[in-house]
C-alpha atoms as a PDB file:
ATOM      1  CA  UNK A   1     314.122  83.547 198.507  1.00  0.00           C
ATOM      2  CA  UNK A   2     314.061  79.239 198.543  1.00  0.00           C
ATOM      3  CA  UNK A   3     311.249  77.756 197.319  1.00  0.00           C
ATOM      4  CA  UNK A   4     309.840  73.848 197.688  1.00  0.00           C
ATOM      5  CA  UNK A   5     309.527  71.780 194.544  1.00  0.00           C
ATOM      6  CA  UNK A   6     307.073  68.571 194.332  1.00  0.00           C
ATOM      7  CA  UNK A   7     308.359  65.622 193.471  1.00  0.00           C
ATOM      8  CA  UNK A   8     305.231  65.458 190.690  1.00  0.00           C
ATOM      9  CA  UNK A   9     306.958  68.800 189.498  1.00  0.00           C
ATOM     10  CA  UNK A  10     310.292  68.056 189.540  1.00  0.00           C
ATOM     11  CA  UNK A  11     309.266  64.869 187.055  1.00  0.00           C
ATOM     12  CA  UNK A  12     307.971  66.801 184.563  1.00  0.00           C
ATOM     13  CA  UNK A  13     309.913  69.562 184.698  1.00  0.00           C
ATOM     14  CA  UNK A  14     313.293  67.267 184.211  1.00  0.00           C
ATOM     15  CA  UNK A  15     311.225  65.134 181.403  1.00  0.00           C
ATOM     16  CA  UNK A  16     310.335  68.490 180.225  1.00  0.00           C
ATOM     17  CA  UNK A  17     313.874  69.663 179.724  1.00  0.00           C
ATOM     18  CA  UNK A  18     315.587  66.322 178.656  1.00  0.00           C
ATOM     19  CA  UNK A  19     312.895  65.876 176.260  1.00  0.00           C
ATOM     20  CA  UNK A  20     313.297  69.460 173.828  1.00  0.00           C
ATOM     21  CA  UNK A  21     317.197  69.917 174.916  1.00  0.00           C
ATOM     22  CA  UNK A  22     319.429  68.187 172.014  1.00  0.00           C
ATOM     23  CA  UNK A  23     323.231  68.287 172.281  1.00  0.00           C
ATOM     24  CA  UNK A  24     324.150  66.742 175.120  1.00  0.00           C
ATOM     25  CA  UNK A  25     325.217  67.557 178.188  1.00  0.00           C
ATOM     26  CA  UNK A  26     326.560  71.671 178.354  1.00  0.00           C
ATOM     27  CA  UNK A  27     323.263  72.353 175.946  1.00  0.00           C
ATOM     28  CA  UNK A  28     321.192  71.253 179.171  1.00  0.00           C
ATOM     29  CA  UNK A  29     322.972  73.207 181.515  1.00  0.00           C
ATOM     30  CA  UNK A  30     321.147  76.501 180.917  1.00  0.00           C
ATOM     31  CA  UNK A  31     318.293  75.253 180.355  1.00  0.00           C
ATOM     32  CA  UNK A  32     318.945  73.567 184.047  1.00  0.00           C
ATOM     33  CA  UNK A  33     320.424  76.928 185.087  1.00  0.00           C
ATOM     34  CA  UNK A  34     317.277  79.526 184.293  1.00  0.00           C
ATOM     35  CA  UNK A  35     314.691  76.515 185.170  1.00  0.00           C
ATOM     36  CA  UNK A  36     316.207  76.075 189.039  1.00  0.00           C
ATOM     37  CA  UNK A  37     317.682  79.517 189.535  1.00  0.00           C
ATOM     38  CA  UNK A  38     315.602  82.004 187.873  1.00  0.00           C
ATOM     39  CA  UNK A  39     312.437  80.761 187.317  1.00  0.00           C
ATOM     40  CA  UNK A  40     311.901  78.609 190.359  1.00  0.00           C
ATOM     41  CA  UNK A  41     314.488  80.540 192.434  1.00  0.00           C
ATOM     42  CA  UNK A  42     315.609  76.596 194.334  1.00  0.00           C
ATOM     43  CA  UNK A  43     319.717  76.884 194.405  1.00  0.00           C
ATOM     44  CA  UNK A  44     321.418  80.217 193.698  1.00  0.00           C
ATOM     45  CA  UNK A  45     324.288  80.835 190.786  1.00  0.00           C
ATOM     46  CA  UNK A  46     327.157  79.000 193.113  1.00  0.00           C
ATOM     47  CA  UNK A  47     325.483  75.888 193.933  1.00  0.00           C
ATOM     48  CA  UNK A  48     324.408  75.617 190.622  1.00  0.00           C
ATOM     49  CA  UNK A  49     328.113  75.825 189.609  1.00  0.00           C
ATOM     50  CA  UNK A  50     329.216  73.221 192.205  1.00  0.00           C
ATOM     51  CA  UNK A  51     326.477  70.616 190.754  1.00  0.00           C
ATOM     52  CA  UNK A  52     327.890  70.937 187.082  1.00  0.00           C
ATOM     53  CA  UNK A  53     331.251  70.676 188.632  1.00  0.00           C
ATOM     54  CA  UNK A  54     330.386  67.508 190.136  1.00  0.00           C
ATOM     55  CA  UNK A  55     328.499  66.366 186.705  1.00  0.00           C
ATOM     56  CA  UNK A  56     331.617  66.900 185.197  1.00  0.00           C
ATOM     57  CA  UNK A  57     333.702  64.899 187.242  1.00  0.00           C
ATOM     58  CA  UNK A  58     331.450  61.826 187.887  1.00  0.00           C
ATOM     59  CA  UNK A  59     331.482  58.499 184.863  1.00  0.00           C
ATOM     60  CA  UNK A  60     328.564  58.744 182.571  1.00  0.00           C
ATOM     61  CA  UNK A  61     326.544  61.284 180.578  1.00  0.00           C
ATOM     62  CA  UNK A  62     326.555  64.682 181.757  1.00  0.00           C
ATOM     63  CA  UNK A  63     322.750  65.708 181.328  1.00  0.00           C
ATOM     64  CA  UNK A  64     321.788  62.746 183.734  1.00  0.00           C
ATOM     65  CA  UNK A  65     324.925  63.677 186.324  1.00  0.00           C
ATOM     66  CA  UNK A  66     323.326  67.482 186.130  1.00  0.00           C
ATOM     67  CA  UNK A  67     319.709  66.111 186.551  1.00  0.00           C
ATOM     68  CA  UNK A  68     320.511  63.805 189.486  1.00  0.00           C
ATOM     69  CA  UNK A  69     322.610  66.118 190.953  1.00  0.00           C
ATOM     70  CA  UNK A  70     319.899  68.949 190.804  1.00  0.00           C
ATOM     71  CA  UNK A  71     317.339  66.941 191.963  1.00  0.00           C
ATOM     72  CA  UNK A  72     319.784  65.455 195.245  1.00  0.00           C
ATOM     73  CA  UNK A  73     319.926  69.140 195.458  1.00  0.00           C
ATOM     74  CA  UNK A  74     316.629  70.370 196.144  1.00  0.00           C
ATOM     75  CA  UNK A  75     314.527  67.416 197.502  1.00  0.00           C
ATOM     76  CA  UNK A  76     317.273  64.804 198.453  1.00  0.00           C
ATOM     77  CA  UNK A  77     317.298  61.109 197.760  1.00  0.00           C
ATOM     78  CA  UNK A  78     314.046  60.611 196.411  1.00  0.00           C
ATOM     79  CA  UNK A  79     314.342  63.960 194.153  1.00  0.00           C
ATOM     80  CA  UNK A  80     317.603  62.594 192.673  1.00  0.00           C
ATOM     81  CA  UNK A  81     315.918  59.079 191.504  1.00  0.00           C
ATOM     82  CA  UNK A  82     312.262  61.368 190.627  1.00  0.00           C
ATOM     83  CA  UNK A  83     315.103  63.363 188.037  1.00  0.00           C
ATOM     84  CA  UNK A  84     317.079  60.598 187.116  1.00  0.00           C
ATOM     85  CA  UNK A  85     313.856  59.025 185.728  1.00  0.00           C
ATOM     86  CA  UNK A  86     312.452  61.904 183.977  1.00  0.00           C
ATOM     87  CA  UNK A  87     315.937  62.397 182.716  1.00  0.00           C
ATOM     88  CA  UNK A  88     316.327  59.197 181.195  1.00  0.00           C
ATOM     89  CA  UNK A  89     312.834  58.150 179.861  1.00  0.00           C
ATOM     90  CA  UNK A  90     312.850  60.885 176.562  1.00  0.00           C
ATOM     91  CA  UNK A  91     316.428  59.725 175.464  1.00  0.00           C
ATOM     92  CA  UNK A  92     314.976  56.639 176.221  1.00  0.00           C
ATOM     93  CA  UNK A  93     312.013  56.795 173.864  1.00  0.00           C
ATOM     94  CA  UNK A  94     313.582  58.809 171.302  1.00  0.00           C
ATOM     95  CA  UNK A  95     316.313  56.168 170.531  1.00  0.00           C
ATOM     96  CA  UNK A  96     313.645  53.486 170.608  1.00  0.00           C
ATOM     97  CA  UNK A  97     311.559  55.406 167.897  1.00  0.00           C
ATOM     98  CA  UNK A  98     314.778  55.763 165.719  1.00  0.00           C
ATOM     99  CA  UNK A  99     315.815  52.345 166.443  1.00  0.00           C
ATOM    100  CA  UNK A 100     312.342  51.167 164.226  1.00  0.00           C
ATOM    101  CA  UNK A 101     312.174  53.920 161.806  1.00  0.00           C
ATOM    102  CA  UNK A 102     316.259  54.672 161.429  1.00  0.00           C
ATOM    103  CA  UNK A 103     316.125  53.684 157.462  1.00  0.00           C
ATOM    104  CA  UNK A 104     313.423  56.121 156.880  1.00  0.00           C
ATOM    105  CA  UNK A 105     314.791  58.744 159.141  1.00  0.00           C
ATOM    106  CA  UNK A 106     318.354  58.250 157.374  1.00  0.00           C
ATOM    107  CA  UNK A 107     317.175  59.455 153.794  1.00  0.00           C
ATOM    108  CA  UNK A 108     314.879  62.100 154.947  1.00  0.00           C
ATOM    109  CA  UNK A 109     315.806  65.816 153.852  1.00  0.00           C
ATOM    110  CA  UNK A 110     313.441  67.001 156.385  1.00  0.00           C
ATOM    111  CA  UNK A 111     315.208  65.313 159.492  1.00  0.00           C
ATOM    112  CA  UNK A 112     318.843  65.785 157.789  1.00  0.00           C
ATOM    113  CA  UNK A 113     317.966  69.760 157.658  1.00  0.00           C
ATOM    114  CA  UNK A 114     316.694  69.380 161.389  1.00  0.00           C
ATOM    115  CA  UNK A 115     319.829  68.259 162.232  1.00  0.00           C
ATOM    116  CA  UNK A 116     322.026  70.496 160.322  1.00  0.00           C
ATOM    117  CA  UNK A 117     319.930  73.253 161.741  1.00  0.00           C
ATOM    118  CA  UNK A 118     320.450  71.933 165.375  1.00  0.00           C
ATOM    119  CA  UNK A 119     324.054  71.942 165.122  1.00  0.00           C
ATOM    120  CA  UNK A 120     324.313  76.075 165.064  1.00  0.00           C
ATOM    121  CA  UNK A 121     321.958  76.189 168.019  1.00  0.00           C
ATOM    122  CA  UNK A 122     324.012  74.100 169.767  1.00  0.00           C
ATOM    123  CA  UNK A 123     327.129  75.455 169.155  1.00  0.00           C
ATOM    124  CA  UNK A 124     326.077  78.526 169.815  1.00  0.00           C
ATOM    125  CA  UNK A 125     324.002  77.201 173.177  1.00  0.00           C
ATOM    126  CA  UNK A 126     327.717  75.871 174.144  1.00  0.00           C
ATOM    127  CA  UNK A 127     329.855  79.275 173.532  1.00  0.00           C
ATOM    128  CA  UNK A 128     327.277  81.159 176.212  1.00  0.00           C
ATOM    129  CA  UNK A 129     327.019  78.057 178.795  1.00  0.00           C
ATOM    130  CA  UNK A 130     330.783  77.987 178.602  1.00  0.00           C
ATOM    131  CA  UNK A 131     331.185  81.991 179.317  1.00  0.00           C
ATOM    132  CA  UNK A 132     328.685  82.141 182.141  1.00  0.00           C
ATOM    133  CA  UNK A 133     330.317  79.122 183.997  1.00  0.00           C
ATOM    134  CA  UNK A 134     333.871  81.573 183.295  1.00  0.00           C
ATOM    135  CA  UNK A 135     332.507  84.400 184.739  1.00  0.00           C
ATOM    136  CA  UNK A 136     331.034  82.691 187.494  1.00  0.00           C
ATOM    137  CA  UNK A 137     334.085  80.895 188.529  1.00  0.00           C
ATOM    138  CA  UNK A 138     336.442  84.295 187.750  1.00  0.00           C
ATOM    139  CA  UNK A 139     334.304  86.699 189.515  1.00  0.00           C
ATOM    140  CA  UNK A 140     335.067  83.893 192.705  1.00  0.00           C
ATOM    141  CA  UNK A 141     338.317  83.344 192.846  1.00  0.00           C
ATOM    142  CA  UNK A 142     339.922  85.904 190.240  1.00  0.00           C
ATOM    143  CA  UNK A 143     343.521  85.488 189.910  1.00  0.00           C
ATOM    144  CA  UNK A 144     344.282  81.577 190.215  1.00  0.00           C
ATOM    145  CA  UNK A 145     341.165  80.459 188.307  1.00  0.00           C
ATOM    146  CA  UNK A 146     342.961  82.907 185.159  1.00  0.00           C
ATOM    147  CA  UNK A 147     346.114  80.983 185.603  1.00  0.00           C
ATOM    148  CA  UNK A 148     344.813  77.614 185.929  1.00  0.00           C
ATOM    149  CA  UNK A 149     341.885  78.571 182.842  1.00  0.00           C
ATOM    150  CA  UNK A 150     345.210  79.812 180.459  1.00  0.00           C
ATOM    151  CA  UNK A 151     347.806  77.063 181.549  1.00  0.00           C
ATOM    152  CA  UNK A 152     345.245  74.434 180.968  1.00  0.00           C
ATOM    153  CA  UNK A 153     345.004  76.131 177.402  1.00  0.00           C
ATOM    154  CA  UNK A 154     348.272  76.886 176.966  1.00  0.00           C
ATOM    155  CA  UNK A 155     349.116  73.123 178.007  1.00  0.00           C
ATOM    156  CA  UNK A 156     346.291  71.707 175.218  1.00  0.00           C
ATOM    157  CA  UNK A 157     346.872  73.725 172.361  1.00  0.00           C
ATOM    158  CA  UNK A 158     350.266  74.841 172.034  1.00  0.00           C
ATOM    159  CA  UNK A 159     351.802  72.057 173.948  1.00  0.00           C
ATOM    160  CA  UNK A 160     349.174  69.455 172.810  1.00  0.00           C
ATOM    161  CA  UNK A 161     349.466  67.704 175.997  1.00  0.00           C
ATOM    162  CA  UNK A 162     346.864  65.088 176.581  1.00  0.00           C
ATOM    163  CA  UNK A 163     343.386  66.595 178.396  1.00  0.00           C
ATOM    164  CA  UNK A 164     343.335  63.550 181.072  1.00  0.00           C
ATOM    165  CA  UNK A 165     346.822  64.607 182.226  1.00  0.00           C
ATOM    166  CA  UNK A 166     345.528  68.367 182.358  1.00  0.00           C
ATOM    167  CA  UNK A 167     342.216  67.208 183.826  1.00  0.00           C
ATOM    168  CA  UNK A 168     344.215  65.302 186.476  1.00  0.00           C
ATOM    169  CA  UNK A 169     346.648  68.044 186.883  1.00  0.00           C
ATOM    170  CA  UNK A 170     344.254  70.698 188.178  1.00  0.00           C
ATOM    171  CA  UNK A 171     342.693  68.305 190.376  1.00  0.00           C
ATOM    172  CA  UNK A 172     345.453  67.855 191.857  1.00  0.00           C
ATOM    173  CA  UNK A 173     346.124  71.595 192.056  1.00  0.00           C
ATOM    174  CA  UNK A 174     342.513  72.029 193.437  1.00  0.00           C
ATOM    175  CA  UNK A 175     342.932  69.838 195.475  1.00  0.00           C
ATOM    176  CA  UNK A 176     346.174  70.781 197.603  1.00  0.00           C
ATOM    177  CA  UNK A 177     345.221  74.604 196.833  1.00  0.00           C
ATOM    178  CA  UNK A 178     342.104  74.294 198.455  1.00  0.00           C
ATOM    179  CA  UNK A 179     342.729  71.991 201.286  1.00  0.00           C
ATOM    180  CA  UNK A 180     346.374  73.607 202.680  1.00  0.00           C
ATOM    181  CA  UNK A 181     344.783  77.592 202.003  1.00  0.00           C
ATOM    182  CA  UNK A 182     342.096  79.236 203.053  1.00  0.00           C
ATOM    183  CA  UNK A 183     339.589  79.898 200.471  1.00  0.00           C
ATOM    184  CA  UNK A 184     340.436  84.160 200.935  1.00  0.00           C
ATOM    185  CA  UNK A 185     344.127  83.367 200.733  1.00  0.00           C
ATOM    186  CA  UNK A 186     343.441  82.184 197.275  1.00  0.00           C
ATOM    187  CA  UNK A 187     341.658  85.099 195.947  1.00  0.00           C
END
């Protein structure tokens, strides 16, 4: 079922997808997700959940976390810096092109409608990113993943606690759940 990737491919397909993806970092995921699972068939669905896990967790932005991470994945060291390039050099260029043309890209109706336009894509690209990763993580462990996904909810919107202390919270949870209970115990 595992394929090999060259590193030459892995470049352009990460400069590829960091260079048409706008949103940030959950936009990129499925476009990460159908490039490396069902097009190129290199990591499966829970791998691919356990690198945007990771992504999540780690300091910085989370399109370059998912790259790296991706790359590490499926050719090691050298395949995390060959994505963290590619990842980085479109953002990279695009800012520097705005940076010189930012007073003419400011008034234009054109690039204001592009944007407004890319906003409802996004959104939408979001909602389903956000429902597959659900499913993935319900259909694995069921029952606690539903408690934690509705207290953590619960805890935000009704209770407006802060998101660090409910970030931190089920770390902590995942992390004593998971390390004093075997993994079928939790099901």
């Amino acid at each position: 079922m595992k394929k090999e990737i060259s590193y030459s491919d892995l470049f352009f397909t990460f400069l590829k997808i960091n260079a048409i993806t706008f949103g940030g970092g959950y936009t990129i995921v499925p476009v990460i997700r159908d490039e490396f699972i069902h097009k190129k068939k290199l990591i499966d669905e829970e791998e691919m959940l356990n690198i945007v896990t990771l992504a999540q967790s780690g300091p910085g932005a989370m399109a370059i976390s998912t790259s790296l991470l991706t790359g590490y994945r499926v050719k090691g060291f050298k395949g995390a810096i060959t994505s963290l390039v590619a990842s980085v050099l479109p953002p990279l260029v695009i800012i520097t092109i705005v940076f010189f043309f930012y007073d003419a890209f400011k008034t234009n109706f054109w690039v204001k409608s592009a944007l407004e336009g890319m906003a409802g894509v996004i959104s939408a690209v979001l909602f389903i990113t956000v429902f597959q990763m659900a499913k993935q993580a319900l259909k694995d462990h069921k029952i606690f993943s539903s408690l934690l996904m509705i207290g953590a909810f619960t805890s935000s919107y009704f209770f407006q606690i802060h998101t660090v202390l409910i970030i931190i919270t089920l770390a902590l949870i995942g992390l004593v759940v998971f390390t004093l209970f075997d993994e079928k115990e939790v099901k």
